[in-house]
C-alpha atoms as a PDB file:
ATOM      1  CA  UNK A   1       9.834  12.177 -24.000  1.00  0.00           C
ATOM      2  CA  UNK A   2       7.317   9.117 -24.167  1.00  0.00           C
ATOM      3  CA  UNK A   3       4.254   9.691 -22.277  1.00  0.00           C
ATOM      4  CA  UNK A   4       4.687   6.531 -20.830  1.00  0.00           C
ATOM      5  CA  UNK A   5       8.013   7.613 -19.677  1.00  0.00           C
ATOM      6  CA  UNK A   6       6.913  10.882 -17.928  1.00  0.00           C
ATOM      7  CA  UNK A   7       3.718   9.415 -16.034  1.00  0.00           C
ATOM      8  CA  UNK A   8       6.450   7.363 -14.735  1.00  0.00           C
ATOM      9  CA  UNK A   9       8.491  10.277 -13.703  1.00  0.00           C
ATOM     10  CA  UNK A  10       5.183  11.967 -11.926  1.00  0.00           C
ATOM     11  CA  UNK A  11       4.806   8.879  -9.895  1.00  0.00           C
ATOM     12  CA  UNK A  12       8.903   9.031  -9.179  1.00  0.00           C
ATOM     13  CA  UNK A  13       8.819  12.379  -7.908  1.00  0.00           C
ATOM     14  CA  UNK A  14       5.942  11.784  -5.938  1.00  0.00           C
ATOM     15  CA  UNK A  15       6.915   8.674  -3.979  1.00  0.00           C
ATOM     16  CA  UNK A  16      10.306  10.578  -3.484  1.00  0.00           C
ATOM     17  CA  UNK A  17       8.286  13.438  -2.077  1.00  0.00           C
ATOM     18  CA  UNK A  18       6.193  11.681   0.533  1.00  0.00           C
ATOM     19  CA  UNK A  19       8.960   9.193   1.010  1.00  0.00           C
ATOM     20  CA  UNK A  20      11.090  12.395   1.919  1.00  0.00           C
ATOM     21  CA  UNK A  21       8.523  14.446   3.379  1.00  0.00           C
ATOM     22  CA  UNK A  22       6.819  11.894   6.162  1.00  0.00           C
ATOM     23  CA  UNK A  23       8.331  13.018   9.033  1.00  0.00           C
ATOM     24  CA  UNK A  24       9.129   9.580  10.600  1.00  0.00           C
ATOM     25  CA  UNK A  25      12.783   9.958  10.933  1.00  0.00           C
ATOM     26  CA  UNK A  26      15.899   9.991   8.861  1.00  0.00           C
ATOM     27  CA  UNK A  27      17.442  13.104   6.358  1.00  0.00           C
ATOM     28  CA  UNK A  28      15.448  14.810   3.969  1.00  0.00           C
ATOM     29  CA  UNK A  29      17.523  13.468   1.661  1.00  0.00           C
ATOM     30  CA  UNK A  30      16.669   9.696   2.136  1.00  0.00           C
ATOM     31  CA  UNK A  31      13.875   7.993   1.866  1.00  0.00           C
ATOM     32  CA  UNK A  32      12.646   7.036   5.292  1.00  0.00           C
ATOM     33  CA  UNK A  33      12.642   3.182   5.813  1.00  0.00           C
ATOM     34  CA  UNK A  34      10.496   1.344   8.063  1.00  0.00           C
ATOM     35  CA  UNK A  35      11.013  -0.848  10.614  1.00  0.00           C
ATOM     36  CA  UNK A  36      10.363  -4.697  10.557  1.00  0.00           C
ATOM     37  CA  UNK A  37       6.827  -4.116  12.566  1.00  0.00           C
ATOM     38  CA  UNK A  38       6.015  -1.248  10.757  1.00  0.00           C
ATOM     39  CA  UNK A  39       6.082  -3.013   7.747  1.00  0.00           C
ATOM     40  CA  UNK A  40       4.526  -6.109   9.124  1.00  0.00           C
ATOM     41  CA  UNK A  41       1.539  -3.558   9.726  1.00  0.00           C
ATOM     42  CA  UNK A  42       1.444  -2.440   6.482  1.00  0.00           C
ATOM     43  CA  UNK A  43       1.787  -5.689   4.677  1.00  0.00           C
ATOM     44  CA  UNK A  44      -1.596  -6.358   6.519  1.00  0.00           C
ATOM     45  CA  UNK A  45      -3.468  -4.165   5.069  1.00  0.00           C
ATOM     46  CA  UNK A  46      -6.441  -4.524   2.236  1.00  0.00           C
ATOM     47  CA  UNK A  47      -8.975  -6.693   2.347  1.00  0.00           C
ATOM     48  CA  UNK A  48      -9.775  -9.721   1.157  1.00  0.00           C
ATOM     49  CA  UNK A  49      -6.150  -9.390  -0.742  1.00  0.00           C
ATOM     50  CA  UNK A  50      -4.087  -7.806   1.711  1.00  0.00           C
ATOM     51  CA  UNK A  51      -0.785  -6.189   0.107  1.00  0.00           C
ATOM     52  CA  UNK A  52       1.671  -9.018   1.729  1.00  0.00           C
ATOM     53  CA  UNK A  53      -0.011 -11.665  -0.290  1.00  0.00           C
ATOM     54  CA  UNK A  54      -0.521  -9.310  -3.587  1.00  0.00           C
ATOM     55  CA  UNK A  55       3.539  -9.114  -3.285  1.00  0.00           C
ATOM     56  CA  UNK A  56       3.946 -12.897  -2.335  1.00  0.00           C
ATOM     57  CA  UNK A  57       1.727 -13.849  -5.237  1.00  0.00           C
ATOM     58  CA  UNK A  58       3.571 -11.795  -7.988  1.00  0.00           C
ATOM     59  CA  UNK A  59       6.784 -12.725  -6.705  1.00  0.00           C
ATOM     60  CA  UNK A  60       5.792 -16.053  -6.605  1.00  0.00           C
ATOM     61  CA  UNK A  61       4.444 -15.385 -10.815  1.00  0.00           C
ATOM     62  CA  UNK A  62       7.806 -13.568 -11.922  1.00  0.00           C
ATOM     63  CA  UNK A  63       6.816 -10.110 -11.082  1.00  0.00           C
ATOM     64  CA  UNK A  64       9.235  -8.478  -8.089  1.00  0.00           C
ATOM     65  CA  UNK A  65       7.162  -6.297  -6.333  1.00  0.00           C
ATOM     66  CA  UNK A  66       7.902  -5.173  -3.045  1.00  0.00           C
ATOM     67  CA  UNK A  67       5.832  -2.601  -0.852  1.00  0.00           C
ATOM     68  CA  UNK A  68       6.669   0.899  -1.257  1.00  0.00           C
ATOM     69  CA  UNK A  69       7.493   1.917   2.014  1.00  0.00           C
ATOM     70  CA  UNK A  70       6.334   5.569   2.044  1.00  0.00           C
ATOM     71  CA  UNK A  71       2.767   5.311   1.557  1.00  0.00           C
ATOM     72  CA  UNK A  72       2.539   2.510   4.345  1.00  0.00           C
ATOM     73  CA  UNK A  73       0.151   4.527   6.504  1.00  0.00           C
ATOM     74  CA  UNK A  74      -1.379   7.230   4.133  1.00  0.00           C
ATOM     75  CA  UNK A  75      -4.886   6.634   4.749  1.00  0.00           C
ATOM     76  CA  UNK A  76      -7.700   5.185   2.365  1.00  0.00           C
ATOM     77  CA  UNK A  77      -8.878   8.907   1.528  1.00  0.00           C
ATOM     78  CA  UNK A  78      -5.559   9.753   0.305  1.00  0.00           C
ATOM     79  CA  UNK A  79      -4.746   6.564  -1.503  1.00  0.00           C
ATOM     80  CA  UNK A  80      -8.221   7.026  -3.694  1.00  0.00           C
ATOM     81  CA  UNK A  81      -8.036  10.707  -4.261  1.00  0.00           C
ATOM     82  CA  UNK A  82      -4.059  10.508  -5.349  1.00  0.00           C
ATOM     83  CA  UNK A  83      -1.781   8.351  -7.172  1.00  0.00           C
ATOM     84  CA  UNK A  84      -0.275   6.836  -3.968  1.00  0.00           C
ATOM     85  CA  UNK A  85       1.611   3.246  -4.902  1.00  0.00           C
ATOM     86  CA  UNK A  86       1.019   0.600  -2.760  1.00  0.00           C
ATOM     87  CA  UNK A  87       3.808  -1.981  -4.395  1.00  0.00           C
ATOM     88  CA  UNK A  88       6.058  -1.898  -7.113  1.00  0.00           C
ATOM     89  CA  UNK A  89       9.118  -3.125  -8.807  1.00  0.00           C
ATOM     90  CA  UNK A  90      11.214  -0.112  -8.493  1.00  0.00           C
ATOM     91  CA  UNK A  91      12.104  -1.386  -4.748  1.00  0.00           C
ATOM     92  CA  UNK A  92      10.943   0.082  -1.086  1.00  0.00           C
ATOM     93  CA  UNK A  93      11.167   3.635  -2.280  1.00  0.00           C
ATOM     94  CA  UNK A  94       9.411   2.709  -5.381  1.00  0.00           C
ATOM     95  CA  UNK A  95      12.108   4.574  -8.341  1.00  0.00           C
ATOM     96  CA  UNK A  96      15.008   2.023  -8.264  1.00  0.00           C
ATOM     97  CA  UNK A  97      13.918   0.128 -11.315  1.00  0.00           C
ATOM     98  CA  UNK A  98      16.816  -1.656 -13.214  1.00  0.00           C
ATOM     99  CA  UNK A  99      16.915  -1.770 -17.284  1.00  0.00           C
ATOM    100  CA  UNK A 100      17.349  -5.352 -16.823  1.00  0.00           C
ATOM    101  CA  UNK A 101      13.352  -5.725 -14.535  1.00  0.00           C
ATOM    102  CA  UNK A 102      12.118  -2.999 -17.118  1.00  0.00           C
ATOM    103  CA  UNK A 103      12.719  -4.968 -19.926  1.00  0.00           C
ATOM    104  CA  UNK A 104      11.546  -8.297 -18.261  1.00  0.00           C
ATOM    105  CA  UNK A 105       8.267  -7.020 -16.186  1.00  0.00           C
ATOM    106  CA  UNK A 106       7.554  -3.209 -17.264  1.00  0.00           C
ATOM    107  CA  UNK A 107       7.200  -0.989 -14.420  1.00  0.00           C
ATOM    108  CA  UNK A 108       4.266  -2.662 -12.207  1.00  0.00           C
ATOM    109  CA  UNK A 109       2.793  -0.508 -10.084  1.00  0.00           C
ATOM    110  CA  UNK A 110      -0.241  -1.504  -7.468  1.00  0.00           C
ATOM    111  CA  UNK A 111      -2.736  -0.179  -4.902  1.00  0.00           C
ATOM    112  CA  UNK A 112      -4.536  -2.343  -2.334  1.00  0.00           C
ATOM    113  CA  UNK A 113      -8.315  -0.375  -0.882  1.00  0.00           C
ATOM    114  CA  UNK A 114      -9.779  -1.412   1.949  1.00  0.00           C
ATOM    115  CA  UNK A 115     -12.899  -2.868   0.284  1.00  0.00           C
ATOM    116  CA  UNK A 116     -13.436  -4.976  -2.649  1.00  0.00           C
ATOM    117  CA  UNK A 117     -15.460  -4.763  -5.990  1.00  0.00           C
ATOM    118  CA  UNK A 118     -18.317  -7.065  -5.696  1.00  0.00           C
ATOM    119  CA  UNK A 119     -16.949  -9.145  -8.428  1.00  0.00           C
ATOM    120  CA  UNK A 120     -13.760 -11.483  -8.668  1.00  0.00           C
ATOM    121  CA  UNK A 121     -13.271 -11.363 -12.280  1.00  0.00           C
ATOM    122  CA  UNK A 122     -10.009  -9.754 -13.818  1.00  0.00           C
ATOM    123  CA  UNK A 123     -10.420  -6.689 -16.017  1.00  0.00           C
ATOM    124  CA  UNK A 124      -7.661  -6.117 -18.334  1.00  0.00           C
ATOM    125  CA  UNK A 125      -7.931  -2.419 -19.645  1.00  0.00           C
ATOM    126  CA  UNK A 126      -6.063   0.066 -22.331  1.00  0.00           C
ATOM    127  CA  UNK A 127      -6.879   3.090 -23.332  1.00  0.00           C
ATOM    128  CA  UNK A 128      -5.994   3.889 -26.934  1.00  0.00           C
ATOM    129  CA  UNK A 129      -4.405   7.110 -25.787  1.00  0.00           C
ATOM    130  CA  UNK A 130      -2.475   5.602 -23.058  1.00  0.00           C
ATOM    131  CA  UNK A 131       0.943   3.671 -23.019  1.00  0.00           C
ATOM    132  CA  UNK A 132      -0.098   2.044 -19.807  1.00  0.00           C
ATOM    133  CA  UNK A 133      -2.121  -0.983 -19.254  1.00  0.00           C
ATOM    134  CA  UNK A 134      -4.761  -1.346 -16.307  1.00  0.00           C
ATOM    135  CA  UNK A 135      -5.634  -5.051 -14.465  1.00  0.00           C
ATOM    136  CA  UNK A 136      -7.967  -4.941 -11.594  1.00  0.00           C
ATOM    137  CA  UNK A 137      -9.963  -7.767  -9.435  1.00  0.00           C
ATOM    138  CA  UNK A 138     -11.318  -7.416  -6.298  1.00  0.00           C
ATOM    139  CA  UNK A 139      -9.339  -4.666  -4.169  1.00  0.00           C
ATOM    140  CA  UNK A 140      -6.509  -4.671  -6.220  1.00  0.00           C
ATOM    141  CA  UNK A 141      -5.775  -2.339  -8.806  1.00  0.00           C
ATOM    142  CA  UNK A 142      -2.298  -2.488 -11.012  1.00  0.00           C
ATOM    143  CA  UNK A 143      -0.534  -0.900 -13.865  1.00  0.00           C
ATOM    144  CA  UNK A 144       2.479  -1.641 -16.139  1.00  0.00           C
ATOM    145  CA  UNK A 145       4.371   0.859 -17.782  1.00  0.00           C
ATOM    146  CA  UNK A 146       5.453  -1.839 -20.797  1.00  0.00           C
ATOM    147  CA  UNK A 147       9.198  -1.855 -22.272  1.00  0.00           C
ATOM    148  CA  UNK A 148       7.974  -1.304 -26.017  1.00  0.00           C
ATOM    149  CA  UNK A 149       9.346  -4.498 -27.472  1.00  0.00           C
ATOM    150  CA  UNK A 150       8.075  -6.923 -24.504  1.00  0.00           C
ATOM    151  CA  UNK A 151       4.891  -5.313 -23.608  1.00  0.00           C
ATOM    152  CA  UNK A 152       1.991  -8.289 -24.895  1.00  0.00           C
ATOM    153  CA  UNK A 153       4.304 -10.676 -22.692  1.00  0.00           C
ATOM    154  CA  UNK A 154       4.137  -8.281 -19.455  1.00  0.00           C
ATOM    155  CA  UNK A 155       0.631  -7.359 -20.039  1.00  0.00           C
ATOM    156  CA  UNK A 156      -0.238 -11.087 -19.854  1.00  0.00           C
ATOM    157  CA  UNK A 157       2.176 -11.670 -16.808  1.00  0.00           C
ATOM    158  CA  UNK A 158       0.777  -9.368 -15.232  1.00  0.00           C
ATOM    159  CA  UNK A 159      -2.746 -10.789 -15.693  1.00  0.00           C
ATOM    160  CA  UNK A 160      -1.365 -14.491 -14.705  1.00  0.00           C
ATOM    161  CA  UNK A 161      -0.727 -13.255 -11.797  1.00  0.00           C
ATOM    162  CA  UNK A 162      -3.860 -11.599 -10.717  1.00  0.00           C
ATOM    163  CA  UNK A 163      -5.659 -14.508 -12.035  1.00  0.00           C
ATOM    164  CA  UNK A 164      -3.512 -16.317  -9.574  1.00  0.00           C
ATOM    165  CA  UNK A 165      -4.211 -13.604  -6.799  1.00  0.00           C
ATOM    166  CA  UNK A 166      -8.337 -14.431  -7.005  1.00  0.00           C
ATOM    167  CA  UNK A 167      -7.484 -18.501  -7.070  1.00  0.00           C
ATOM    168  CA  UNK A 168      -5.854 -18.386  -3.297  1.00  0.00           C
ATOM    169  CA  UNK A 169      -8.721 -15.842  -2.707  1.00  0.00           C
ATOM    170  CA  UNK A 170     -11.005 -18.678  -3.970  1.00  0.00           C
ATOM    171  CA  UNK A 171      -9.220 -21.231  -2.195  1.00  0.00           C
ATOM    172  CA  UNK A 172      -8.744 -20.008   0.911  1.00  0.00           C
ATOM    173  CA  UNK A 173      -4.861 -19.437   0.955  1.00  0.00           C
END
């Protein structure tokens, strides 16, 4: 197995756990799924990018992110100390990735702090150990899990659109 393939298993089976273990409702079996203000609430969150307009921005730059309802209200403590998502492509429970958005965006996966780095510049990072590559700005912080054979062209979508993130920062919008 491909490292890249079982970090993304570790963050599977831990969305599914909190998703299933959150204790707002629903079977053990299924993810819980919030309601329309709950998730209103949530998209609010993060500051001066709040996670509604991280996911409006990357939808908006070919990336389909979408929040990943069971974190919603873990707190900041927990999101820094663990590898809580924020958004991703896999959908709402944050595993349901097709072959066909693998292929065409990597796995994306993004947390949104409270507080932002002092600086607005895009950092574009790889390990030479690591599969995964890291871009970060303000109080955003993504990875993408690349599809071997498409991974410069993710990489860079990805950074397109957290380039575009900091210009409606910059702008206002």
């Amino acid at each position: 197995m491909t490292r890249a393939l079982s970090l993304v298993l570790v963050s599977a089976v831990a969305l599914m756990v909190t998703a299933t273990a959150c204790g707002r409702g629903g079977s053990s079996s299924q993810p819980v799924r919030l309601t329309p203000a709950q998730l209103t609430q949530c998209a609010r969150r993060g500051k001066p990018l709040t996670l509604a307009r991280l996911v409006r921005v990357f939808r908006a730059n070919g990336i389909s992110l979408t929040i990943t309802e069971s974190t919603c209200f873990a707190s900041e403590k927990e999101r820094r100390a663990g590898a809580l998502v924020d958004a991703t492509n896999g959908g709402p429970a944050g595993v349901d990735i097709s072959t066909s958005v693998m292929r065409e965006q990597g796995h994306v996966l993004c947390r949104v702090f409270l507080n932002a780095a002092a600086t607005n510049r895009v950092y574009v990072s790889k390990y030479s150990t690591d599969v995964e590559t890291h871009v970060e700005t303000l109080n955003v912080d993504c990875v993408v899990y690349p599809f071997e054979a498409s991974e410069k062209r993710q990489v860079m979508r990805l950074r397109r659109a957290t380039v575009a993130l900091v210009a409606r920062v910059k702008n206002g919008r």
